[in-house]
C-alpha atoms as a PDB file:
ATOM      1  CA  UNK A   1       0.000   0.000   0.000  1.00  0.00           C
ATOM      2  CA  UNK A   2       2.624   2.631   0.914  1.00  0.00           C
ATOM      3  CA  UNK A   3       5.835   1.402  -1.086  1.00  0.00           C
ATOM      4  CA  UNK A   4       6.532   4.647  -3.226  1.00  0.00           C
ATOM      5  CA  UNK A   5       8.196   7.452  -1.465  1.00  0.00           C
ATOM      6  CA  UNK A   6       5.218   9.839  -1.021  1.00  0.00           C
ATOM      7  CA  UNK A   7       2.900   6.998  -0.069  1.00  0.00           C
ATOM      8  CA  UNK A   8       5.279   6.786   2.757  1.00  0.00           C
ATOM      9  CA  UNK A   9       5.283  10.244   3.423  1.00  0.00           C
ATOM     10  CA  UNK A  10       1.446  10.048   3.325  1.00  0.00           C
ATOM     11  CA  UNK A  11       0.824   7.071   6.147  1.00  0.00           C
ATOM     12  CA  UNK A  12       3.956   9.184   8.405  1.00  0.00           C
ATOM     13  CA  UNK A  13       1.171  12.683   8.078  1.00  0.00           C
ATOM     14  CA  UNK A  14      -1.517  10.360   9.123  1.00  0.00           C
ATOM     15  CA  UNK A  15       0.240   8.895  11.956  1.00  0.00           C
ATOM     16  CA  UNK A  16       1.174  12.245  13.049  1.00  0.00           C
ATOM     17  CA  UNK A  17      -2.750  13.272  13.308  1.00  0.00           C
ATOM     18  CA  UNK A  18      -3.962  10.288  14.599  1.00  0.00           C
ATOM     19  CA  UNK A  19      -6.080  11.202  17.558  1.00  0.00           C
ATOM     20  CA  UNK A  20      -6.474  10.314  21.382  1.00  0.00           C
ATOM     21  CA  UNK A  21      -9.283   8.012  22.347  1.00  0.00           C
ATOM     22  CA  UNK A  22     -11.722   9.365  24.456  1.00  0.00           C
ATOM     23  CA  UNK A  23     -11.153   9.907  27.997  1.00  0.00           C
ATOM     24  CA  UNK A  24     -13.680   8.248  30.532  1.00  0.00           C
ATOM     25  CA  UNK A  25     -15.431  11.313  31.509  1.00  0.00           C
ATOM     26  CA  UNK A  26     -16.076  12.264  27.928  1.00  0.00           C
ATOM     27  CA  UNK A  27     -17.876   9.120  27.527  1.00  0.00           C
ATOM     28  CA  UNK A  28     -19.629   8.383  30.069  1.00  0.00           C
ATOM     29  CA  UNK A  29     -20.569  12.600  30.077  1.00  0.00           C
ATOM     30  CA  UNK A  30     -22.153  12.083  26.901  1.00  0.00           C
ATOM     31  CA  UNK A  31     -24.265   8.651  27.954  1.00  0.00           C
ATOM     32  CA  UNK A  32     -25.753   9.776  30.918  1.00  0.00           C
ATOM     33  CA  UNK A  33     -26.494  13.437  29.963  1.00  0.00           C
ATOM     34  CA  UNK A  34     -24.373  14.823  33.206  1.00  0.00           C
ATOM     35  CA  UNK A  35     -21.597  17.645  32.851  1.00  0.00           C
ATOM     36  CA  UNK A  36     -18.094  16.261  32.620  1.00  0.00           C
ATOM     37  CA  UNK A  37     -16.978  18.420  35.631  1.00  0.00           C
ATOM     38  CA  UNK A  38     -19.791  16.699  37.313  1.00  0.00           C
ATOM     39  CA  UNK A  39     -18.536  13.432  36.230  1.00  0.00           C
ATOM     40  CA  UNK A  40     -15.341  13.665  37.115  1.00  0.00           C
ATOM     41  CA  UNK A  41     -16.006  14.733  40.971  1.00  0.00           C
ATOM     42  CA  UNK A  42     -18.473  11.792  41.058  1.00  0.00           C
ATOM     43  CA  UNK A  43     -16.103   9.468  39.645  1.00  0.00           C
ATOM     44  CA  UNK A  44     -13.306  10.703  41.447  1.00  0.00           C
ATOM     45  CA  UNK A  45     -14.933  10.225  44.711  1.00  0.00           C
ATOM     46  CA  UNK A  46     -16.590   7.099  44.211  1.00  0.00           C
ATOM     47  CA  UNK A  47     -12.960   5.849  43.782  1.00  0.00           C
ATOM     48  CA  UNK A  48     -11.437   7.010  46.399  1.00  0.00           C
ATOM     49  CA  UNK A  49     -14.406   6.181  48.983  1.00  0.00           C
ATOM     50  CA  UNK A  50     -13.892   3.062  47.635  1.00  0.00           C
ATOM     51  CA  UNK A  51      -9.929   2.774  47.904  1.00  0.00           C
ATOM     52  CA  UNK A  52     -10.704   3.459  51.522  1.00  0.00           C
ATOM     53  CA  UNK A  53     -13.287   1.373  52.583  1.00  0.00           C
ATOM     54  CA  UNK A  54     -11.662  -1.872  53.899  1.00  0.00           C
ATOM     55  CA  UNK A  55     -15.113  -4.015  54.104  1.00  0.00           C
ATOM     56  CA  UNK A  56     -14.949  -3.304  50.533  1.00  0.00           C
ATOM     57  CA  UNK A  57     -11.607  -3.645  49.225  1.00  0.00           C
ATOM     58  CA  UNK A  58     -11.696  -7.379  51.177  1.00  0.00           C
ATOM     59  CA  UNK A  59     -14.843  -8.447  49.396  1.00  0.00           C
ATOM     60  CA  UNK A  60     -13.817  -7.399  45.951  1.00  0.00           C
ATOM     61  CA  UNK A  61     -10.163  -8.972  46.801  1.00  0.00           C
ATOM     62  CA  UNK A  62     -12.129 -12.182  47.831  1.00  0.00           C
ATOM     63  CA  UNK A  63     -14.155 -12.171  44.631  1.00  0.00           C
ATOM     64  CA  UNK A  64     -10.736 -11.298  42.667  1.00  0.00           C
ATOM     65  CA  UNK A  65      -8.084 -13.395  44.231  1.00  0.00           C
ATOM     66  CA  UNK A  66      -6.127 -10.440  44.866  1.00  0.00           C
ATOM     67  CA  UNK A  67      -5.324  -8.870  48.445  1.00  0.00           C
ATOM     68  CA  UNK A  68      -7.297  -5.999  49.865  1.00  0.00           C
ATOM     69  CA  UNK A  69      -4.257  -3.518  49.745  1.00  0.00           C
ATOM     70  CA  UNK A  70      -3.758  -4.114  45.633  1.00  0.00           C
ATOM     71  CA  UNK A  71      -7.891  -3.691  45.039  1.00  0.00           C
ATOM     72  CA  UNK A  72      -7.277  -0.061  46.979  1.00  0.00           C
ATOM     73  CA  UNK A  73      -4.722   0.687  45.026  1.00  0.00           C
ATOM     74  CA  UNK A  74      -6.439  -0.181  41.598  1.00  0.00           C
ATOM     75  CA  UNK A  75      -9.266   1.705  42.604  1.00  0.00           C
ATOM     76  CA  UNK A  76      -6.962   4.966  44.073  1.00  0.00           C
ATOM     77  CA  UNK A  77      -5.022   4.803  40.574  1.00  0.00           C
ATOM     78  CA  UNK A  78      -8.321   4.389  38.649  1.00  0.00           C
ATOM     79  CA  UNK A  79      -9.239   7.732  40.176  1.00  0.00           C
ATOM     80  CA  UNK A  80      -6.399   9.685  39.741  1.00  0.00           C
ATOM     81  CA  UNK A  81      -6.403   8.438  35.548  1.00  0.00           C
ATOM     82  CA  UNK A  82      -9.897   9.330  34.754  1.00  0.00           C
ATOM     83  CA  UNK A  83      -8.640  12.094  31.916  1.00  0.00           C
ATOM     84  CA  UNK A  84      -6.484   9.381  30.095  1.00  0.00           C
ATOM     85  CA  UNK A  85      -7.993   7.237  26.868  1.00  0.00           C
ATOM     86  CA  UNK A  86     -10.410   5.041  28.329  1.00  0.00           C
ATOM     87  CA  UNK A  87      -8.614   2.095  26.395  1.00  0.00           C
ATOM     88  CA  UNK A  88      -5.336   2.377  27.773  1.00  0.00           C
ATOM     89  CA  UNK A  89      -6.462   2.870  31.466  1.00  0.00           C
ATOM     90  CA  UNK A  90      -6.517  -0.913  32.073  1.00  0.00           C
ATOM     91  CA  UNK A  91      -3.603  -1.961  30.989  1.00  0.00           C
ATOM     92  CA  UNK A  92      -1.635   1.030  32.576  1.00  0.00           C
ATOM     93  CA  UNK A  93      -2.798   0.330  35.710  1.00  0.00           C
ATOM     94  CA  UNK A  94      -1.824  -3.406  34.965  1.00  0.00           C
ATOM     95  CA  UNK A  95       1.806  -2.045  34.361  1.00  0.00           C
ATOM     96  CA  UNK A  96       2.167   0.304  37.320  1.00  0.00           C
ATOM     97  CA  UNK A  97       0.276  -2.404  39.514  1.00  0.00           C
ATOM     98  CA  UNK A  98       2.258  -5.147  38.491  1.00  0.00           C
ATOM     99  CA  UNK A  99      -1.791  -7.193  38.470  1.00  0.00           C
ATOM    100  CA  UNK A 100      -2.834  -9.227  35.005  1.00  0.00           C
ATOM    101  CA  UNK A 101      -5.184  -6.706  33.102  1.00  0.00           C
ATOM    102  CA  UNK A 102      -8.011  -9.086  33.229  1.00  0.00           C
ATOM    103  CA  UNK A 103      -7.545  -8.598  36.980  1.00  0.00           C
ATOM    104  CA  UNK A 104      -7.667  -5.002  36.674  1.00  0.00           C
ATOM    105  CA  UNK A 105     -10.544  -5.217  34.768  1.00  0.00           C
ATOM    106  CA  UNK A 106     -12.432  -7.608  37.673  1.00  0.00           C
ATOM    107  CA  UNK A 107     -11.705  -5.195  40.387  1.00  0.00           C
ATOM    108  CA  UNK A 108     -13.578  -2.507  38.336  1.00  0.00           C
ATOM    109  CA  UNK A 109     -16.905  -4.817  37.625  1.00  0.00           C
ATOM    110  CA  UNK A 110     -17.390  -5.681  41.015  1.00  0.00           C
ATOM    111  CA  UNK A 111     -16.482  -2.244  42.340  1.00  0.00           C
ATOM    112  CA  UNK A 112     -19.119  -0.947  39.739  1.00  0.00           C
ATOM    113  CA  UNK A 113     -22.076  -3.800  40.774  1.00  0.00           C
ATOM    114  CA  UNK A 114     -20.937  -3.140  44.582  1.00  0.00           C
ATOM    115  CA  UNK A 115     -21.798   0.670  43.808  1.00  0.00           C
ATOM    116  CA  UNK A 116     -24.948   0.116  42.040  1.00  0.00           C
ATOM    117  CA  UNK A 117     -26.590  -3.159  43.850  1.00  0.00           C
ATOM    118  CA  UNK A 118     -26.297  -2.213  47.448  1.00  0.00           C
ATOM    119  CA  UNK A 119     -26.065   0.614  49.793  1.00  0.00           C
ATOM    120  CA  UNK A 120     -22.988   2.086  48.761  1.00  0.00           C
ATOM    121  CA  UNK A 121     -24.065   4.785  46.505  1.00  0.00           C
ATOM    122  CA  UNK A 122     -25.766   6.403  49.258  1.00  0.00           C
ATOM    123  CA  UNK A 123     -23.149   6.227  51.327  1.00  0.00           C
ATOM    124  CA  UNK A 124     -21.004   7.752  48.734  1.00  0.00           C
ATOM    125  CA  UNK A 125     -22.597  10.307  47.806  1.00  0.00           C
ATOM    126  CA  UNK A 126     -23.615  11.419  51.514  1.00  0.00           C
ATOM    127  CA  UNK A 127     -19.987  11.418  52.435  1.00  0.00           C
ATOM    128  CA  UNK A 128     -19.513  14.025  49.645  1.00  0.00           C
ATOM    129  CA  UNK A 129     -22.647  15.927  49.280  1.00  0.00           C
ATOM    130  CA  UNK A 130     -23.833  13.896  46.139  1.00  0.00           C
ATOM    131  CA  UNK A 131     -26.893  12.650  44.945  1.00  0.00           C
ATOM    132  CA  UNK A 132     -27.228   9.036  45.152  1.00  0.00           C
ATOM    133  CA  UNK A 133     -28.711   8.673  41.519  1.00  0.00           C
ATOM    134  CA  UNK A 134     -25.792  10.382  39.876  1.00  0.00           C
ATOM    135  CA  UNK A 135     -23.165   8.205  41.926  1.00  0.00           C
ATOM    136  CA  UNK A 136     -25.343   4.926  40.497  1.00  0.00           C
ATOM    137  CA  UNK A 137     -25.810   6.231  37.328  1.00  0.00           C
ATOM    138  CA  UNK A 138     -22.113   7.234  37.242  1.00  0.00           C
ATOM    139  CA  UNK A 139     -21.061   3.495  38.084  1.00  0.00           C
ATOM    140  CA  UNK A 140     -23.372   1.786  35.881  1.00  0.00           C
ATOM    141  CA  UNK A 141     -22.646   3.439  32.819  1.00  0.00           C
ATOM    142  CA  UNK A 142     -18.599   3.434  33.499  1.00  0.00           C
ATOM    143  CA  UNK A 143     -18.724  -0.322  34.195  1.00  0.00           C
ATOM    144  CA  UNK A 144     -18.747  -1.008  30.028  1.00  0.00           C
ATOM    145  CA  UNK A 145     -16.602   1.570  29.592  1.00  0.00           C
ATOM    146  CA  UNK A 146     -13.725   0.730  31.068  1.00  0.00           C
ATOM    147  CA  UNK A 147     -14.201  -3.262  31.411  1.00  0.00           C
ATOM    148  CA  UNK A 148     -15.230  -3.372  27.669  1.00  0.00           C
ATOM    149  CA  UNK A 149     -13.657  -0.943  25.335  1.00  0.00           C
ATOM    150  CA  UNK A 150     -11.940  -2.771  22.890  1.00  0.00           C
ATOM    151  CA  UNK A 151     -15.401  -4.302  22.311  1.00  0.00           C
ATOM    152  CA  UNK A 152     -17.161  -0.758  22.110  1.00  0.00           C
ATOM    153  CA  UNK A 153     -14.283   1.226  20.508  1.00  0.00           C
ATOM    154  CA  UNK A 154     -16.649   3.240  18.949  1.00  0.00           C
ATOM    155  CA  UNK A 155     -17.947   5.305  22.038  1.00  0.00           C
ATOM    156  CA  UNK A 156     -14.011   5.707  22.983  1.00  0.00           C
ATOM    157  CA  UNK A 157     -13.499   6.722  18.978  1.00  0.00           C
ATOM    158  CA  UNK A 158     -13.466  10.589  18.946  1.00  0.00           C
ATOM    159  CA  UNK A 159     -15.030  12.707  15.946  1.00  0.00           C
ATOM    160  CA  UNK A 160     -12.391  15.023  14.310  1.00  0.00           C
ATOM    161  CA  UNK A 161     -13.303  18.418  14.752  1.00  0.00           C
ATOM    162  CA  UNK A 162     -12.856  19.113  10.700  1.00  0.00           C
ATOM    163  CA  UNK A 163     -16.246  17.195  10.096  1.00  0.00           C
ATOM    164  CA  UNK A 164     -19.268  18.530  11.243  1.00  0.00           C
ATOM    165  CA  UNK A 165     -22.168  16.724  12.465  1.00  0.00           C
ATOM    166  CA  UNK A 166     -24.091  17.025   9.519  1.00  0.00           C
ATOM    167  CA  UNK A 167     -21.297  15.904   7.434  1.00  0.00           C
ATOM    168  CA  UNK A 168     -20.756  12.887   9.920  1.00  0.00           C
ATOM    169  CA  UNK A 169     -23.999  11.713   9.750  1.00  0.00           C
ATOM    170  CA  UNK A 170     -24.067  11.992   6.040  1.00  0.00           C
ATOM    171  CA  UNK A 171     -21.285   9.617   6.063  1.00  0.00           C
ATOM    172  CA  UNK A 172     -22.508   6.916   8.632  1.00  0.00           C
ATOM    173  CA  UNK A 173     -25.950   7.009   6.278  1.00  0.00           C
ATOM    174  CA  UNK A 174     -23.868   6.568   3.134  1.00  0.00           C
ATOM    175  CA  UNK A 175     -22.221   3.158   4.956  1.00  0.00           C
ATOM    176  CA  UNK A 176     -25.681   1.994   6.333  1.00  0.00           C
ATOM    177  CA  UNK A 177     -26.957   2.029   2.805  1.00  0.00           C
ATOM    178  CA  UNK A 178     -23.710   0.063   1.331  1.00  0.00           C
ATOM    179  CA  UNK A 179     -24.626  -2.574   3.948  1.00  0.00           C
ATOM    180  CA  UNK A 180     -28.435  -2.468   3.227  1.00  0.00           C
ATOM    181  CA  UNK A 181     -27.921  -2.555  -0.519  1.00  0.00           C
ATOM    182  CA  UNK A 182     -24.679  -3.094  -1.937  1.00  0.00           C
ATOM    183  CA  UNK A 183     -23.441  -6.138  -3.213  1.00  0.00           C
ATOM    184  CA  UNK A 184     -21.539  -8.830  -1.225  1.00  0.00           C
ATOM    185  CA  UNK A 185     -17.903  -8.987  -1.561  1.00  0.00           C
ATOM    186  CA  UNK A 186     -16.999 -11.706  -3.359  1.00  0.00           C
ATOM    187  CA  UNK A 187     -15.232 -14.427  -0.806  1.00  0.00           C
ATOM    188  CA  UNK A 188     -15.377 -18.370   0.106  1.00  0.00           C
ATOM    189  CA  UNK A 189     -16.362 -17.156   4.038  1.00  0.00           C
ATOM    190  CA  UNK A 190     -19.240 -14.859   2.617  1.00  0.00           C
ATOM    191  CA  UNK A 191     -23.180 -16.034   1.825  1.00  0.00           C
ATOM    192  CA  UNK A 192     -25.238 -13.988   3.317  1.00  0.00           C
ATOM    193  CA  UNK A 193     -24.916  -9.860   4.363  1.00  0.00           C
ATOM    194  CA  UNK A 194     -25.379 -10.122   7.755  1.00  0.00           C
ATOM    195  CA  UNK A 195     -21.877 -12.409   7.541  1.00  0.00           C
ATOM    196  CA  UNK A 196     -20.457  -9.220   5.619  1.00  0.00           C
ATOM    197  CA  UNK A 197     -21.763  -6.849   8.291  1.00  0.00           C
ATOM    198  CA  UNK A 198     -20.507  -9.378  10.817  1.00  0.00           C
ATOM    199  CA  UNK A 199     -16.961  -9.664   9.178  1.00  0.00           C
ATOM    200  CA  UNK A 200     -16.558  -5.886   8.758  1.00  0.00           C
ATOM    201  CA  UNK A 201     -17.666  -5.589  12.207  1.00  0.00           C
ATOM    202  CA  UNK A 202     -14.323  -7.274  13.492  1.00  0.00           C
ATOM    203  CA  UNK A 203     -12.291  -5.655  10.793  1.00  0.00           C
ATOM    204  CA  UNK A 204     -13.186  -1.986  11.895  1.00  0.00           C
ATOM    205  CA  UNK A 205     -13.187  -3.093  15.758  1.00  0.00           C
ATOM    206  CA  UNK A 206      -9.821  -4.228  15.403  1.00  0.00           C
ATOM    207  CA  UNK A 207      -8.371  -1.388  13.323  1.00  0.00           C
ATOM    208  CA  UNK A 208      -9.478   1.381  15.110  1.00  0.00           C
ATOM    209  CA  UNK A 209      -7.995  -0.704  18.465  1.00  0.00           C
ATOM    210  CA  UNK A 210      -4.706  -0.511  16.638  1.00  0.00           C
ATOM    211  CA  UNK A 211      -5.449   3.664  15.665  1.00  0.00           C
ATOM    212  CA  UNK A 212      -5.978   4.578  18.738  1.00  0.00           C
ATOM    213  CA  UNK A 213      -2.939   2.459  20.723  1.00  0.00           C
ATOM    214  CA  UNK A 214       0.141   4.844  22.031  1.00  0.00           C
ATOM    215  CA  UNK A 215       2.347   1.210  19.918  1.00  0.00           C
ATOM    216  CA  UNK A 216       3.631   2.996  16.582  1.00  0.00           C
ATOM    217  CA  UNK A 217       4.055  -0.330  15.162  1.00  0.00           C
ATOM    218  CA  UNK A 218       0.381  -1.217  15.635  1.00  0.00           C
ATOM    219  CA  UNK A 219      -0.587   1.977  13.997  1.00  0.00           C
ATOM    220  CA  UNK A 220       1.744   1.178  10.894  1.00  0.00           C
ATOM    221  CA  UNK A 221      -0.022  -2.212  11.532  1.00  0.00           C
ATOM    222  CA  UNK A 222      -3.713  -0.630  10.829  1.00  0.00           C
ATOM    223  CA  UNK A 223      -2.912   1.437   7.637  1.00  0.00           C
ATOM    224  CA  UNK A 224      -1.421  -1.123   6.638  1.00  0.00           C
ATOM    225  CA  UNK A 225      -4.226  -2.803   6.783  1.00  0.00           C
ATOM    226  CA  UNK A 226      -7.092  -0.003   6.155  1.00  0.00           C
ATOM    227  CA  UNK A 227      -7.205  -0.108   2.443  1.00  0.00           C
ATOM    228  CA  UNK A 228      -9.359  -3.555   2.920  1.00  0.00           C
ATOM    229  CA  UNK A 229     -12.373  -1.408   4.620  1.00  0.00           C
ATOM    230  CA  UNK A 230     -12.137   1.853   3.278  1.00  0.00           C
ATOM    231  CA  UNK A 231     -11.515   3.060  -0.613  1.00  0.00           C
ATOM    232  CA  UNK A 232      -7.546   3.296  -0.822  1.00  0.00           C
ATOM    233  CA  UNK A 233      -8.071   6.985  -2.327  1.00  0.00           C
ATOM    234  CA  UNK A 234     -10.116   7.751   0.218  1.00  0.00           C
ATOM    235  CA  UNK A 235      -7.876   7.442   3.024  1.00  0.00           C
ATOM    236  CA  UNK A 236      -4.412   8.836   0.773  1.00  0.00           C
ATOM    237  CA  UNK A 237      -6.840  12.428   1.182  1.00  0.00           C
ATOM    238  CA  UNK A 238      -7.739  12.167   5.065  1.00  0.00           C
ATOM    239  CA  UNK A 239      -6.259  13.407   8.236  1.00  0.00           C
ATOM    240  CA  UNK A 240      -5.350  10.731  10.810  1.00  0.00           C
ATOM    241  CA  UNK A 241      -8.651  12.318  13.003  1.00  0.00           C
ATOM    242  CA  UNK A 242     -10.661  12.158   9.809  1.00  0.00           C
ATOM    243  CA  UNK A 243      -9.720   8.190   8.990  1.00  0.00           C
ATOM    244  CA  UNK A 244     -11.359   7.539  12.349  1.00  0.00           C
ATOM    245  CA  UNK A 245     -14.040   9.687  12.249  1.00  0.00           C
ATOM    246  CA  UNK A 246     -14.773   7.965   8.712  1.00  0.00           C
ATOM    247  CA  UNK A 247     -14.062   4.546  10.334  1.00  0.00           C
ATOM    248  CA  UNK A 248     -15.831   5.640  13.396  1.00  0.00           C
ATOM    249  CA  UNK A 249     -18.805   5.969  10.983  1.00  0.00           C
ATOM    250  CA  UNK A 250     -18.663   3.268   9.278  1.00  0.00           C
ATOM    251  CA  UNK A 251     -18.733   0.575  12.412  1.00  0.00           C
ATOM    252  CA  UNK A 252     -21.765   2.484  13.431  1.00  0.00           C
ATOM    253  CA  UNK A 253     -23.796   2.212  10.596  1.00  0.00           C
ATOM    254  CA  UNK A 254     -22.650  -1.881   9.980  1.00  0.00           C
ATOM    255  CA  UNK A 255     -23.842  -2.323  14.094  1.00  0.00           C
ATOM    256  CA  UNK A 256     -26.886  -0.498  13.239  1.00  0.00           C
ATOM    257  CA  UNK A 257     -27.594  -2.384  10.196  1.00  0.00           C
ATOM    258  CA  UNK A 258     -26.981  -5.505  12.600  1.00  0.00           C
ATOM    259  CA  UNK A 259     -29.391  -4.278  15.041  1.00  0.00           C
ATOM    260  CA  UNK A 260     -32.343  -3.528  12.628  1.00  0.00           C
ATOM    261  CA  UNK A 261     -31.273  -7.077  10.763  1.00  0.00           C
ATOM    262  CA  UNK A 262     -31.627  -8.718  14.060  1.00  0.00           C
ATOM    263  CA  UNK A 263     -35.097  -7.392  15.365  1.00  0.00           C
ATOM    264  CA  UNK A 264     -36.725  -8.366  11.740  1.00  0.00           C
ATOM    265  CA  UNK A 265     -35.578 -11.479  12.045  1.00  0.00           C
ATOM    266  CA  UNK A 266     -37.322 -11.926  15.598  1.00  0.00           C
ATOM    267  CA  UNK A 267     -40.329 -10.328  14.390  1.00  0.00           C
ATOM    268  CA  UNK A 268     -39.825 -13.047  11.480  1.00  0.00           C
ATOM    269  CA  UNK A 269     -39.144 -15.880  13.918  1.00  0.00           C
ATOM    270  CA  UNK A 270     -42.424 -14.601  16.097  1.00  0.00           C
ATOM    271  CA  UNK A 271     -44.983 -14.738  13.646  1.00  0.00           C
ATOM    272  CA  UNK A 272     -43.343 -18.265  11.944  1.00  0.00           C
ATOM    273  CA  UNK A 273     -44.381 -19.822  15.805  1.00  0.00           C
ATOM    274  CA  UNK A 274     -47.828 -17.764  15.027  1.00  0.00           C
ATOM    275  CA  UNK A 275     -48.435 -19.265  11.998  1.00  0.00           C
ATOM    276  CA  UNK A 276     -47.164 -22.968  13.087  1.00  0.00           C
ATOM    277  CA  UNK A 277     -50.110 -22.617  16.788  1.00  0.00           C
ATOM    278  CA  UNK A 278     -52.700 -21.549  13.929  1.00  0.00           C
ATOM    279  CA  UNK A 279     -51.786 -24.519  11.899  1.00  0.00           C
ATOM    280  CA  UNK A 280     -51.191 -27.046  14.896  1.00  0.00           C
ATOM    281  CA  UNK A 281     -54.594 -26.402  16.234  1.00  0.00           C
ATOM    282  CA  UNK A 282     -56.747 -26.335  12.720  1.00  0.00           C
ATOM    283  CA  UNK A 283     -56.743 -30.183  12.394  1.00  0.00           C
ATOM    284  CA  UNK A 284     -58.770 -30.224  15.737  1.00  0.00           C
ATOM    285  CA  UNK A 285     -61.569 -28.153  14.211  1.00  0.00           C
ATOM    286  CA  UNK A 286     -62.076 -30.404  10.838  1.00  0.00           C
ATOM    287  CA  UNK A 287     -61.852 -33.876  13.497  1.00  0.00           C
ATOM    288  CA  UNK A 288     -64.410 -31.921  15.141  1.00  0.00           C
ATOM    289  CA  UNK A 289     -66.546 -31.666  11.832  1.00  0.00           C
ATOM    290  CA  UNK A 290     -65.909 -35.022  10.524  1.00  0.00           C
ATOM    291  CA  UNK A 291     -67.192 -36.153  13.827  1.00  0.00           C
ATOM    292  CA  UNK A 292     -70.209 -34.096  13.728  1.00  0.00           C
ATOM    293  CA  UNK A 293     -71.198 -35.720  10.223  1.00  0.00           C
ATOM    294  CA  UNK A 294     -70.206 -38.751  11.168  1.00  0.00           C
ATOM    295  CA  UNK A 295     -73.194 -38.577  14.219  1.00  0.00           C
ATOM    296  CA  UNK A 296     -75.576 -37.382  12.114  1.00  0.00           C
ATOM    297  CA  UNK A 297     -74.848 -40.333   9.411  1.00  0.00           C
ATOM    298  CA  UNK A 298     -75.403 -42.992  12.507  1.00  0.00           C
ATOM    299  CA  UNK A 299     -78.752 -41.091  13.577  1.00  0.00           C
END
């Protein structure tokens, strides 16, 4: 893809404006509806009432195999990171901890469900003049975030400031109509569309995963590797913000297309089992006849 000279110097000037993912706040700011000042002091305190509350720290390091002092400190360091890519937090805390990421990423669930099943959130947010709804809805919506954002990289994908929102959505319709209606890439693994939409789901997860990385080499890695989801032209003319933004786009409108394939095909499924009652239970009502006549012959 890049092996002439200004191809080269083309995928260097997209590196160079690659973006940031998302930080927490942003994220969860946006979900929720809440002010990302007001996110941050709810997050931030929810942490560290956490980091300090021993009853707690022992029954997430009893659900975690880890001791109580390492779940305070995950949760102290989660706190004090809430402005870096949401991505990246894990497995930075994994590094400075010296705890396996999927470890990490344990502490936070059950810190998350602790905060939003039981008591806690009120506790929290008396201790620092919060309301308890904020602290739960704070929690809940933070809990995918951070445990699952490789999965969701579009909500930690950020939208370059060079497109406008009219322009974005433009874009994302554009892609939801090339699922809906264009033809299916020829290949041996492809028969139906929703196995395309599926496919290019994975494709665009994992690219933008390697866009948004601090590694150089998996960036190089992802343009690389870009020309197989968007037009090669295409992305030879865009910023490093704008490939994301278009990319960002384009794995919305394939998991939207998913979405609406998947509800048609339980409102398909639901009337089938309709249609299979209605036929299970006509037979009964012609036995019922052919006994009627069968009376009246005898009489």
């Amino acid at each position: 893809m890049y092996s002439r000279p200004h191809a080269l110097e083309q995928k260097q000037s997209i590196m160079k404006t690659l973006p940031r993912a998302n930080a927490i706040t942003h994220i969860i700011s946006i979900k929720i509806k809440i002010p990302k000042e007001k996110i941050e002091l709810v997050s931030s305190s929810m942490f560290n009432y956490g980091a300090a509350n021993h009853d707690l720290t022992t029954l997430i390091a009893a659900k975690t195999a880890l001791i109580p002092e390492k779940v305070s400190e995950v949760l102290t360091l989660f706190s004090q990171n809430l402005k870096e890519p949401a991505p990246q937090i894990a497995e930075k805390i994994a590094s400075q901890t010296k705890i396996e990421r999927e470890k990490v990423i344990n502490v936070i669930k059950e810190f998350s469900d602790a905060v939003t099943d039981t008591k806690l959130a009120e506790e929290i947010a008396a201790k620092q003049n919060l309301e308890a709804a904020d602290v739960k809805k704070v929690a809940a919506a933070q809990k995918p975030v951070l445990t699952e954002a490789d999965k969701n990289i579009e909500d930690v994908t950020p939208v370059s400031p060079q497109v406008t929102i009219d322009e974005y959505e433009q874009v994302k319709k554009m892609w939801v109509e090339h699922y809906e209606k264009g033809e299916i890439p020829p290949a041996e693994n492809l028969k139906t569309r929703a196995e395309w939409v599926d496919q290019d789901i994975v494709l665009i997860t994992n690219t933008l995963n390697k866009l948004l990385s601090e590694d150089k080499n998996l960036q190089e890695q992802a343009l690389d590797e870009v020309g197989f989801i968007l037009p090669i032209f295409l992305v030879n003319n865009l910023s490093g913000e704008q490939l994301v933004t278009y990319l960002k786009a384009k794995i919305e409108a394939a998991k939207e297309v998913k979405s609406l394939g998947l509800k048609e095909k339980e409102i398909a499924d639901r009337l089938e089992e309709q249609s299979e009652k209605v036929e299970v239970n006509r037979p009964k009502k012609k036995e019922a006849a052919k006994t009627m006549e069968m009376k009246r012959e005898i009489s």
